[in-house]
Protein backbone atom coordinates (compact mmCIF):
# COMPACT_ATOMS: atom_id res chain seq x y z
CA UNK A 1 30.67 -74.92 -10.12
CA UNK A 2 33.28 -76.24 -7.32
CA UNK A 3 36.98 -75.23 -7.71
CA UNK A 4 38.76 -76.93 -10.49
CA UNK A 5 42.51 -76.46 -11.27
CA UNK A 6 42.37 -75.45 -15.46
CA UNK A 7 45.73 -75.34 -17.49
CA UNK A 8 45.12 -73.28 -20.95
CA UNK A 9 47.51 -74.64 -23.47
CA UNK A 10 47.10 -72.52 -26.70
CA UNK A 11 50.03 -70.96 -28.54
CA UNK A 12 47.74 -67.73 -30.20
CA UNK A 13 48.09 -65.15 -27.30
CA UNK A 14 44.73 -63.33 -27.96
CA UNK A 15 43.11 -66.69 -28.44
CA UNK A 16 44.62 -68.01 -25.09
CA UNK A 17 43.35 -64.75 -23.49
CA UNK A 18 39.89 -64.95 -24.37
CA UNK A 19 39.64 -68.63 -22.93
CA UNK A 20 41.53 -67.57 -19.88
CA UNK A 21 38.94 -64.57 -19.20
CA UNK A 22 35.94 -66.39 -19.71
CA UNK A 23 36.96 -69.30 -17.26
CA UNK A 24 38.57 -67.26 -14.67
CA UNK A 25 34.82 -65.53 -14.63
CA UNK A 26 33.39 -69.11 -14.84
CA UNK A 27 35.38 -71.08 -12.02
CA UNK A 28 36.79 -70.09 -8.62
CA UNK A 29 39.65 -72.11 -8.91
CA UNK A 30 42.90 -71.24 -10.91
CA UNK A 31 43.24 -71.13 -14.70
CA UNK A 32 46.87 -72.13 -15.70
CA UNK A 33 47.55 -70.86 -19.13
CA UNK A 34 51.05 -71.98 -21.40
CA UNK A 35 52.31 -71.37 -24.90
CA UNK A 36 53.54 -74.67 -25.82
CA UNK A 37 54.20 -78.39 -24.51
CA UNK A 38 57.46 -76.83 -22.57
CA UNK A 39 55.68 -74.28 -20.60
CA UNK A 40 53.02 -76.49 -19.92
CA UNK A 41 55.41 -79.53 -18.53
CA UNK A 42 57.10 -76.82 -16.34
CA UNK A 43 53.99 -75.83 -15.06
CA UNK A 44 52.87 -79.57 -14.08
CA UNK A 45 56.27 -79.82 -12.21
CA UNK A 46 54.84 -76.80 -9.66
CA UNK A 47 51.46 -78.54 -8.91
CA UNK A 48 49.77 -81.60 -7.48
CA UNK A 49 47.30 -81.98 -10.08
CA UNK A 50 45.02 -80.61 -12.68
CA UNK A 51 41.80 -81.23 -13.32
CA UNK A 52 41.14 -80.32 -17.05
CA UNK A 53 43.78 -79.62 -19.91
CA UNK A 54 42.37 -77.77 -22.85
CA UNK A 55 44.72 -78.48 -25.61
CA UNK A 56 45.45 -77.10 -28.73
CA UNK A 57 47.24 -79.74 -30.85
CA UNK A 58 49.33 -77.73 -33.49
CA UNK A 59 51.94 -74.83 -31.88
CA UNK A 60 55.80 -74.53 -32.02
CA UNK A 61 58.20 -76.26 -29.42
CA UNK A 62 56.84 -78.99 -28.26
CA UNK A 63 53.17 -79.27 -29.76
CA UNK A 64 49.99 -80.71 -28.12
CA UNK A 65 50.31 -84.42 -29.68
CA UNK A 66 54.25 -84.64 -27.64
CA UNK A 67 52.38 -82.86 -24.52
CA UNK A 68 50.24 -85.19 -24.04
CA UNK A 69 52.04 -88.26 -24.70
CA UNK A 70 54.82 -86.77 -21.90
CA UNK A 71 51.77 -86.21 -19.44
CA UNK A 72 49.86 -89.61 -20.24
CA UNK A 73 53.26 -91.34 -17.46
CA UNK A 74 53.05 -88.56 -15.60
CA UNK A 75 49.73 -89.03 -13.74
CA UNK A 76 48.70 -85.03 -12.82
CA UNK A 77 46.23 -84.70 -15.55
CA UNK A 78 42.85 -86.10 -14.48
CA UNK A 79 41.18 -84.96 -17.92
CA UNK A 80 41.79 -83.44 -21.81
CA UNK A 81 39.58 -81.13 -23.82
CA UNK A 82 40.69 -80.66 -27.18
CA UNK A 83 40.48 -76.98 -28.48
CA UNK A 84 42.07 -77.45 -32.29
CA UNK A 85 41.46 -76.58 -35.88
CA UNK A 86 42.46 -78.92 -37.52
CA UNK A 87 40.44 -81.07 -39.53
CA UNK A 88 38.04 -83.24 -38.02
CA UNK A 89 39.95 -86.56 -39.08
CA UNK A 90 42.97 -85.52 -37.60
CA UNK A 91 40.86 -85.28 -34.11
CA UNK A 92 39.70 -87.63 -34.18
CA UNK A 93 42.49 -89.87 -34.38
CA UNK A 94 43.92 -87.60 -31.52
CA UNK A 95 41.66 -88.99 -29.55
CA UNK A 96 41.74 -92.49 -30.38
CA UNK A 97 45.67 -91.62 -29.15
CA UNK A 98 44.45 -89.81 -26.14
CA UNK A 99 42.45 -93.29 -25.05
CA UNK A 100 45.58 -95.76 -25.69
CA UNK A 101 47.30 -93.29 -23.55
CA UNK A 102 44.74 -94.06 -20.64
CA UNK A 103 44.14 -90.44 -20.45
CA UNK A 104 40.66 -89.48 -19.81
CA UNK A 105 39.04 -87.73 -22.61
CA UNK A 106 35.63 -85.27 -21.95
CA UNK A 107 35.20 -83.66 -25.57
CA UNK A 108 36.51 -81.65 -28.18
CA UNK A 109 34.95 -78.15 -28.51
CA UNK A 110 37.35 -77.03 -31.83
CA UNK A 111 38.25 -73.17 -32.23
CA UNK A 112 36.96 -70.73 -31.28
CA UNK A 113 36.78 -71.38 -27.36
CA UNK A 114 33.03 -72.40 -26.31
CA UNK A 115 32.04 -71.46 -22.99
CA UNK A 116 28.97 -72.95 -22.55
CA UNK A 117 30.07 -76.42 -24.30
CA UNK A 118 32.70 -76.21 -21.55
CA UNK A 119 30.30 -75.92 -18.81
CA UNK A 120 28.50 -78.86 -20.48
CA UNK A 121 31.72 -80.81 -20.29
CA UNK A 122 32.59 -79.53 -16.77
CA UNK A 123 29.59 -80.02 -15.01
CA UNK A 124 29.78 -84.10 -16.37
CA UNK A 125 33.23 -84.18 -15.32
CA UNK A 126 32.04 -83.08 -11.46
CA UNK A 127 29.04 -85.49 -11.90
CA UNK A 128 31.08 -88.37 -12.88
CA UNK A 129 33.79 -87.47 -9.91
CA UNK A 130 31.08 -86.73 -7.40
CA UNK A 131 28.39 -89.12 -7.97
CA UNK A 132 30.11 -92.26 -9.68
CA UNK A 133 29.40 -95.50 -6.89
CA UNK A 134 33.34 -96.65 -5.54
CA UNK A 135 34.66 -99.14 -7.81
CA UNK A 136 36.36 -101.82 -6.41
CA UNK A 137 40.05 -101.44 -5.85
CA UNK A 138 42.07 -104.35 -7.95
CA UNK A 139 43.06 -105.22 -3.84
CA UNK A 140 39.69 -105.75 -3.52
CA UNK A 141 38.56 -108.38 -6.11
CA UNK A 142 36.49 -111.01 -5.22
CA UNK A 143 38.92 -114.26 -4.52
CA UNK A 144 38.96 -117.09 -6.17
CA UNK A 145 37.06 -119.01 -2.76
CA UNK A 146 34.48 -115.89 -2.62
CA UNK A 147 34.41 -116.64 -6.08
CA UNK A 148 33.36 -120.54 -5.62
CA UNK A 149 30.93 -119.58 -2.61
CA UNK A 150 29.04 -117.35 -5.16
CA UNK A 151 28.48 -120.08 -7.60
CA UNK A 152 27.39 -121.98 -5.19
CA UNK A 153 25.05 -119.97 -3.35
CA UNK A 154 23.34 -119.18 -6.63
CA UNK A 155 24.12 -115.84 -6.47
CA UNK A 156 25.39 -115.10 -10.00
CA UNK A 157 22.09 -114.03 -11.91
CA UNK A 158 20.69 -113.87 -15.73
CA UNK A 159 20.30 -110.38 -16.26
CA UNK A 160 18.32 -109.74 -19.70
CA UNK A 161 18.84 -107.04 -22.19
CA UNK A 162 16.35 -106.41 -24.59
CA UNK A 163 16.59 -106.46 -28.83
CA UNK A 164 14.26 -104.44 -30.18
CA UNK A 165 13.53 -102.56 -33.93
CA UNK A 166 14.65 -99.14 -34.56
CA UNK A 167 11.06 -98.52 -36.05
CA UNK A 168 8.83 -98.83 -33.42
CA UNK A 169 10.81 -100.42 -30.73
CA UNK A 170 9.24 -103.61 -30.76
CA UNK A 171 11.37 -106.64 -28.58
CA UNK A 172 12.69 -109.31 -31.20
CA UNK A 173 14.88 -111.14 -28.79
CA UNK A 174 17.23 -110.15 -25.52
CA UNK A 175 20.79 -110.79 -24.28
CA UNK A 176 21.73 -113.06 -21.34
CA UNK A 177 23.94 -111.08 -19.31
CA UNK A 178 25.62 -112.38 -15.97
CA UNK A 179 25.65 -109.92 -12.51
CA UNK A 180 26.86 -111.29 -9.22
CA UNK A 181 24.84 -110.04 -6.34
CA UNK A 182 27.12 -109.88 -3.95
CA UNK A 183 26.84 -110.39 -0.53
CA UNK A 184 29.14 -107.40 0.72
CA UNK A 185 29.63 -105.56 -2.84
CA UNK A 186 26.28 -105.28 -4.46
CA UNK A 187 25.75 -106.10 -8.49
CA UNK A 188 28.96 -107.09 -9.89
CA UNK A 189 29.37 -106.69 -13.97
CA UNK A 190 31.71 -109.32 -15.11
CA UNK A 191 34.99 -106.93 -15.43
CA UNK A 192 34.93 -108.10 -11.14
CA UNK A 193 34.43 -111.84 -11.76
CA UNK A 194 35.57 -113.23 -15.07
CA UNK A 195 39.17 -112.71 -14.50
CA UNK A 196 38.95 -115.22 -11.46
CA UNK A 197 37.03 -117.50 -13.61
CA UNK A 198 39.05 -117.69 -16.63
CA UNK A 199 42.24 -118.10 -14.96
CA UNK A 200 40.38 -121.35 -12.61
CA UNK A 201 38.02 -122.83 -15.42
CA UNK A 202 35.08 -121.72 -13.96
CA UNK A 203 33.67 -120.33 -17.30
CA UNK A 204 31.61 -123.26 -18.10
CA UNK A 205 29.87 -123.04 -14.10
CA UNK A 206 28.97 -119.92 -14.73
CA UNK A 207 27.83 -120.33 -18.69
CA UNK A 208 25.52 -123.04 -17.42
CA UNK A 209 24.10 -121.64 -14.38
CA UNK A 210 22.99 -118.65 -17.30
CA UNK A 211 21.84 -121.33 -19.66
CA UNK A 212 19.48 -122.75 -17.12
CA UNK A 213 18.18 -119.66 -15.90
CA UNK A 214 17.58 -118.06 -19.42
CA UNK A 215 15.88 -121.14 -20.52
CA UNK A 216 13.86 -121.33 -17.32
CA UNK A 217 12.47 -117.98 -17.94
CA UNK A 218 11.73 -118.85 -21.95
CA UNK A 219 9.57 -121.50 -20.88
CA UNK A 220 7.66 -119.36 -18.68
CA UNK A 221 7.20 -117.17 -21.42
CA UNK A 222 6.46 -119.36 -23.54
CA UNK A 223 3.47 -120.80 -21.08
CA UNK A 224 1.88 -117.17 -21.59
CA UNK A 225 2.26 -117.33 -25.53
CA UNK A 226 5.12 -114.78 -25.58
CA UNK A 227 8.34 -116.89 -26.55
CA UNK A 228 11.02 -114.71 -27.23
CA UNK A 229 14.46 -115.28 -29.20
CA UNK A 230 17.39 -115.80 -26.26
CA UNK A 231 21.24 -114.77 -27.17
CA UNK A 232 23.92 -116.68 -24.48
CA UNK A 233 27.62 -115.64 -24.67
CA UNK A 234 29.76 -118.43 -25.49
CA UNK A 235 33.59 -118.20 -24.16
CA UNK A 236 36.09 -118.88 -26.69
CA UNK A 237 38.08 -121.44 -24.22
CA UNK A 238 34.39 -122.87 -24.29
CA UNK A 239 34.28 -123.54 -28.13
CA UNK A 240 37.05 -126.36 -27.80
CA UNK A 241 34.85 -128.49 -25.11
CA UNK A 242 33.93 -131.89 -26.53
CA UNK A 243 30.93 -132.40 -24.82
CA UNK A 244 29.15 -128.68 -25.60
CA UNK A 245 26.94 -130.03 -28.46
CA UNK A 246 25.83 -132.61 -26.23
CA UNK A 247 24.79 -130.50 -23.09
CA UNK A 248 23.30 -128.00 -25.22
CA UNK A 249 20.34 -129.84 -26.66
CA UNK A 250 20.07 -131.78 -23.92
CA UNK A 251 19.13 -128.75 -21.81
CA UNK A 252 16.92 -127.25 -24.96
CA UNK A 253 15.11 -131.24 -24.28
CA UNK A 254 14.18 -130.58 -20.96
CA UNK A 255 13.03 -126.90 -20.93
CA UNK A 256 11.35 -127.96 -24.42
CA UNK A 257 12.93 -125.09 -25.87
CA UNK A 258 13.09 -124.87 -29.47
CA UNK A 259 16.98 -124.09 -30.74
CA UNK A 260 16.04 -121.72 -33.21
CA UNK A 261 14.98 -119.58 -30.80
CA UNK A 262 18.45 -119.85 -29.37
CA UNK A 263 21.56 -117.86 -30.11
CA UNK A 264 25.20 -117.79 -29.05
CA UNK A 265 27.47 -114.82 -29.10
CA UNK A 266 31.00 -115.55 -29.80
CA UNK A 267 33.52 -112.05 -30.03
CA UNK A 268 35.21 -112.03 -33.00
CA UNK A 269 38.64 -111.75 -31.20
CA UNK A 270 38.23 -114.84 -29.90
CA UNK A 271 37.85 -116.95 -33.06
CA UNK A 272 41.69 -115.48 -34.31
CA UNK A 273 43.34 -119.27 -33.59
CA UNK A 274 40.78 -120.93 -33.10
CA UNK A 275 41.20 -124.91 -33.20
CA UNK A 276 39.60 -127.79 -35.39
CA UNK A 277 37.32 -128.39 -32.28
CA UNK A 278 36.05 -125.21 -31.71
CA UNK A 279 35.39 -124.71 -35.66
CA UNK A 280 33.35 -128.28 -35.36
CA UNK A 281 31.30 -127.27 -31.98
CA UNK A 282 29.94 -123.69 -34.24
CA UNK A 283 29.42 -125.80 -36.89
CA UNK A 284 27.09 -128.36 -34.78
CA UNK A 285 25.16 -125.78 -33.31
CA UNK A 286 23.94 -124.48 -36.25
CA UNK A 287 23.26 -127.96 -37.31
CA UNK A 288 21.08 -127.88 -34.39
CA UNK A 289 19.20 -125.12 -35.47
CA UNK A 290 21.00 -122.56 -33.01
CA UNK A 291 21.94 -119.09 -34.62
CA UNK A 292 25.34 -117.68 -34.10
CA UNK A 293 26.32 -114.11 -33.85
CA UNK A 294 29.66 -112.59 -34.22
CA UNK A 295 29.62 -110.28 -31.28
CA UNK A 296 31.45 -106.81 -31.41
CA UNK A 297 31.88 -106.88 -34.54
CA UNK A 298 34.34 -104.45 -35.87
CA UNK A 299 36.81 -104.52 -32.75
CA UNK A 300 39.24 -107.01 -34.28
CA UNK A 301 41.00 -107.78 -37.09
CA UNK A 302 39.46 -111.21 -38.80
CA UNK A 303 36.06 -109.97 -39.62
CA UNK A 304 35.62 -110.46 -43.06
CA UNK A 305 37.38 -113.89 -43.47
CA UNK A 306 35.84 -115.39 -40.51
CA UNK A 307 32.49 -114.69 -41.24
CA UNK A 308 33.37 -116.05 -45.19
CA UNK A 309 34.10 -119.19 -43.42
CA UNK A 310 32.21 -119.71 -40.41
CA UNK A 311 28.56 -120.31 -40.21
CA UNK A 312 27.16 -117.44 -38.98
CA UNK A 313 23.52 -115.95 -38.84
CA UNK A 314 23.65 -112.58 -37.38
CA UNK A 315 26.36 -109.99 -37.17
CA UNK A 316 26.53 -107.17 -33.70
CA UNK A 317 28.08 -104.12 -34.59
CA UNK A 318 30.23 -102.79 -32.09
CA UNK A 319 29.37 -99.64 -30.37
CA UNK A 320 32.40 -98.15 -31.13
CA UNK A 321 31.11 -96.88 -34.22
CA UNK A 322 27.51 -95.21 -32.72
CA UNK A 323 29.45 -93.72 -29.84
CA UNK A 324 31.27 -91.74 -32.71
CA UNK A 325 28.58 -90.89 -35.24
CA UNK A 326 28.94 -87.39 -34.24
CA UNK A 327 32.39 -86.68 -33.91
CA UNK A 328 33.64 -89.42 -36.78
CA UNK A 329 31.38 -88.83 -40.04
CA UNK A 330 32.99 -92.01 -41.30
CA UNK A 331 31.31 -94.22 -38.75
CA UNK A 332 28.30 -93.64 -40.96
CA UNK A 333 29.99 -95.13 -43.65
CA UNK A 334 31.14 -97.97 -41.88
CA UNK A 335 27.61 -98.44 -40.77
CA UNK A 336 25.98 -98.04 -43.99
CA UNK A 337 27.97 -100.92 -45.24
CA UNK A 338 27.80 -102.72 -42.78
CA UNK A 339 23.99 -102.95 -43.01
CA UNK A 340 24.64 -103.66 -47.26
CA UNK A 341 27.06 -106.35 -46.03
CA UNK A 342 24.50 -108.31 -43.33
CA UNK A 343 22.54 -108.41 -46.21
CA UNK A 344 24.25 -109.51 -48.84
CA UNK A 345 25.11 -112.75 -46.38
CA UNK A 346 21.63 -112.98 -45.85
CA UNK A 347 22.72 -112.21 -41.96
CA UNK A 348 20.75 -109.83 -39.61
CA UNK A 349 22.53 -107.24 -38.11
CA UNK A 350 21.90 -106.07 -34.34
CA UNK A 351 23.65 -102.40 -33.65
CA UNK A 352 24.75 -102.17 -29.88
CA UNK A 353 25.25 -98.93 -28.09
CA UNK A 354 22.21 -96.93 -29.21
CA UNK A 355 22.00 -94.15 -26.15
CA UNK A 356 20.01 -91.56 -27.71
CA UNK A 357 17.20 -90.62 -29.93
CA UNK A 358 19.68 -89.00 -32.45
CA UNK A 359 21.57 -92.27 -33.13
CA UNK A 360 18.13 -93.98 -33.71
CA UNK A 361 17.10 -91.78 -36.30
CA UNK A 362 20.43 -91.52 -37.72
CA UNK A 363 20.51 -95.76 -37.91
CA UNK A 364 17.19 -96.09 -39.62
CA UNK A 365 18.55 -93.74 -42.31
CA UNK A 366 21.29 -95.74 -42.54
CA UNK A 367 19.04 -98.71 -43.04
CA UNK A 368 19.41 -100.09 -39.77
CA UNK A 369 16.52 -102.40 -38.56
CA UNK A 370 17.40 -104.01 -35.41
CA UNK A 371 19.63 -102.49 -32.11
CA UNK A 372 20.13 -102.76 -28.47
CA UNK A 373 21.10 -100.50 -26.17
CA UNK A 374 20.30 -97.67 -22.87
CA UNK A 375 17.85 -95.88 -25.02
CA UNK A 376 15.58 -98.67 -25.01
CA UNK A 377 16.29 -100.73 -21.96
CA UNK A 378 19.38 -101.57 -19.54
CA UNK A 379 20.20 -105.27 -18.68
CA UNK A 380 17.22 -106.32 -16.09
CA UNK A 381 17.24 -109.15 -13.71
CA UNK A 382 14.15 -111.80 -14.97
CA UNK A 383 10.80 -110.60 -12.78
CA UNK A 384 11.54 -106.86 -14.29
CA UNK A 385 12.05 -108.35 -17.83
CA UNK A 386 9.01 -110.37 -17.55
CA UNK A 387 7.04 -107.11 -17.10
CA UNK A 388 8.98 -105.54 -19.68
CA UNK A 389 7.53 -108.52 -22.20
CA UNK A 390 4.13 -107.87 -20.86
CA UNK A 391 4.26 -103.95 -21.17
CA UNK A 392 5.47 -105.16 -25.07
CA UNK A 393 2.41 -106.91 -25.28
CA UNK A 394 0.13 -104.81 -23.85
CA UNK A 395 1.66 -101.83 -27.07
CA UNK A 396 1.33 -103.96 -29.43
């Protein structure tokens, strides 16, 4: 392992030497070590940086909850490992704290110390530092005209992210995703472009420029007998446009797309205030025969009375709550019902996130039936889906 600067912030004095020992054998670098918050700020004030923290939460003085709330402004700690007791509830809610804080979290190992779960934890942080493509700097974001040119040029591309079954993994429908191929920057996710567009009104450019290209690529699959279900993201600011339900089926005319095998996202969050209009568009789509999912769902605050209210057919669980099925043991819960609720609203429920094979077998126990996610496929550009299907085809 390269040299990392460690601080050691446990209160127990046997406890702290143990960790101390084992990671001053582990790493060339130094190992920091304080009793409490105090100690630990003083020791920040001598140094540039540190790399890791592990933190206990619960000592006298200043504990580990005040510590890291005074470090989260101070910007010298690049990453926190929690090292606590306490019960599993309470950390995790440390770390939901740790995340608003915009520190970096890499894992909590509990008591006692684990030396090889901190190598695990370690050797990700290097990888991530080390091997992690440069972002763009916010000085750096495409401009509003490089923004236009793009558009344009037809260089914003439908990327396509399978849905598949947790049993047996076979494709039920896929995501439209948009990626900017950019001239200078590479593949741009949307965290680079939509900013520009939603301050400018270029939402709708870009939603149509997907529309087209997703249902361009459903009627070439549906030449070769393989039709597939096709989910589009639908901006909130987009929900209030008058002439939506007219453009819509128009376009499903001419690519002689049928709309039930057409879906629109919408994020939760973004149907808090929404107006008449917008309620009247949803409500003419699925007139049309055009499902509706309620994307992320989970992340806000409306849930349950929006979807009592609004015509919904399918529900997308956030990945919040797979990301934390083994740290959170309520996330099952939430799951669980989740599932019973889809259900009872006669709704089908897509689970985003899944990442490994333990989530998928954890899901189907849950009575989970449909997900997306990395364990199955990333978002693809249309030639690599289109093999994808045929691979599909070829299993089943």
């Amino acid at each position: 392992m390269q040299n990392l600067t460690v601080l050691v912030l446990e209160d127990e004095p046997f406890q702290r030497l143990v960790t101390v020992t084992a990671l001053e054998k582990l790493l060339p670098g130094p190992i920091l070590q304080a009793a409490n918050g105090d100690e630990a700020i003083a020791i920040l004030d001598g140094c540039a940086q540190v790399d890791i923290v592990l933190c206990d939460l619960k000592m006298p003085g200043m504990d580990g909850l005040a510590f890291l709330r005074h470090v989260s402004s101070l910007g010298k700690v690049r990453a926190v490992v929690l090292c606590s007791e306490l019960d599993p509830i309470l950390r995790q809610a440390t770390i939901a704290m740790i995340h608003c804080l915009g520190l970096t979290f890499l894992g909590d190992l509990g008591k006692p110390f684990n030396l090889e779960g901190f190598k695990r934890l370690a050797s990700h942080y290097q990888a991530h530092n080390q091997s992690a493509p440069r972002m763009l700097e916010s000085a750096e974001l495409p401009s509003l005209q490089d923004v236009e040119r793009g558009l344009d040029n037809g260089e914003f591309e439908a990327y396509f992210q399978p849905k598949v079954t947790l049993q047996g993994q076979r494709l039920v429908g896929a995501e439209v995703l948009a990626r900017w191929t950019h001239p200078q920057w590479g593949v741009l996710t949307p965290a680079h472009f939509l900013p520009v567009m939603e301050q400018n009104h270029l939402i709708d450019r870009l939603f149509y420029q997907m529309l087209t290209q997703g249902l361009t690529l459903h009627q070439r699959l549906a030449s070769q007998g393989r039709a597939i279900n096709l989910a589009f993201n639908l901006h909130p600011a987009q929900l209030a446009c008058s002439v939506l339900t007219e453009r819509i089926p128009a376009l499903l005319k001419r690519f002689q797309v049928p709309a039930t095998q057409i879906m629109f996202e919408i994020t939760e969050s973004g149907l808090i205030s929404a107006p008449a209009s917008s309620l009247e568009n949803l409500v003419r789509l699925r007139i049309m025969g055009c499902g509706l999912a309620m994307d992320d769902f989970g992340a806000g605050y409306s849930s349950l009375d929006r979807l009592s209210e609004l015509p919904f057919s399918q529900i997308k669980l956030d990945r919040a709550f797979v990301h934390k099925l083994q740290t959170q043991p309520r996330s099952a819960a939430i799951i669980s019902c989740a599932v019973a609720l889809a259900q009872a609203l006669g709704f089908s429920l897509v689970i985003e996130g899944v990442e490994n094979a333990e989530q998928q077998a954890r899901l189907i126990e849950l009575g989970g039936t449909y997900a997306q996610g990395y364990l199955f496929a990333r978002p693809m550009p249309q030639n690599h889906f289109v093999d994808y299907c045929t691979e599909q085809a070829g299993r089943s």
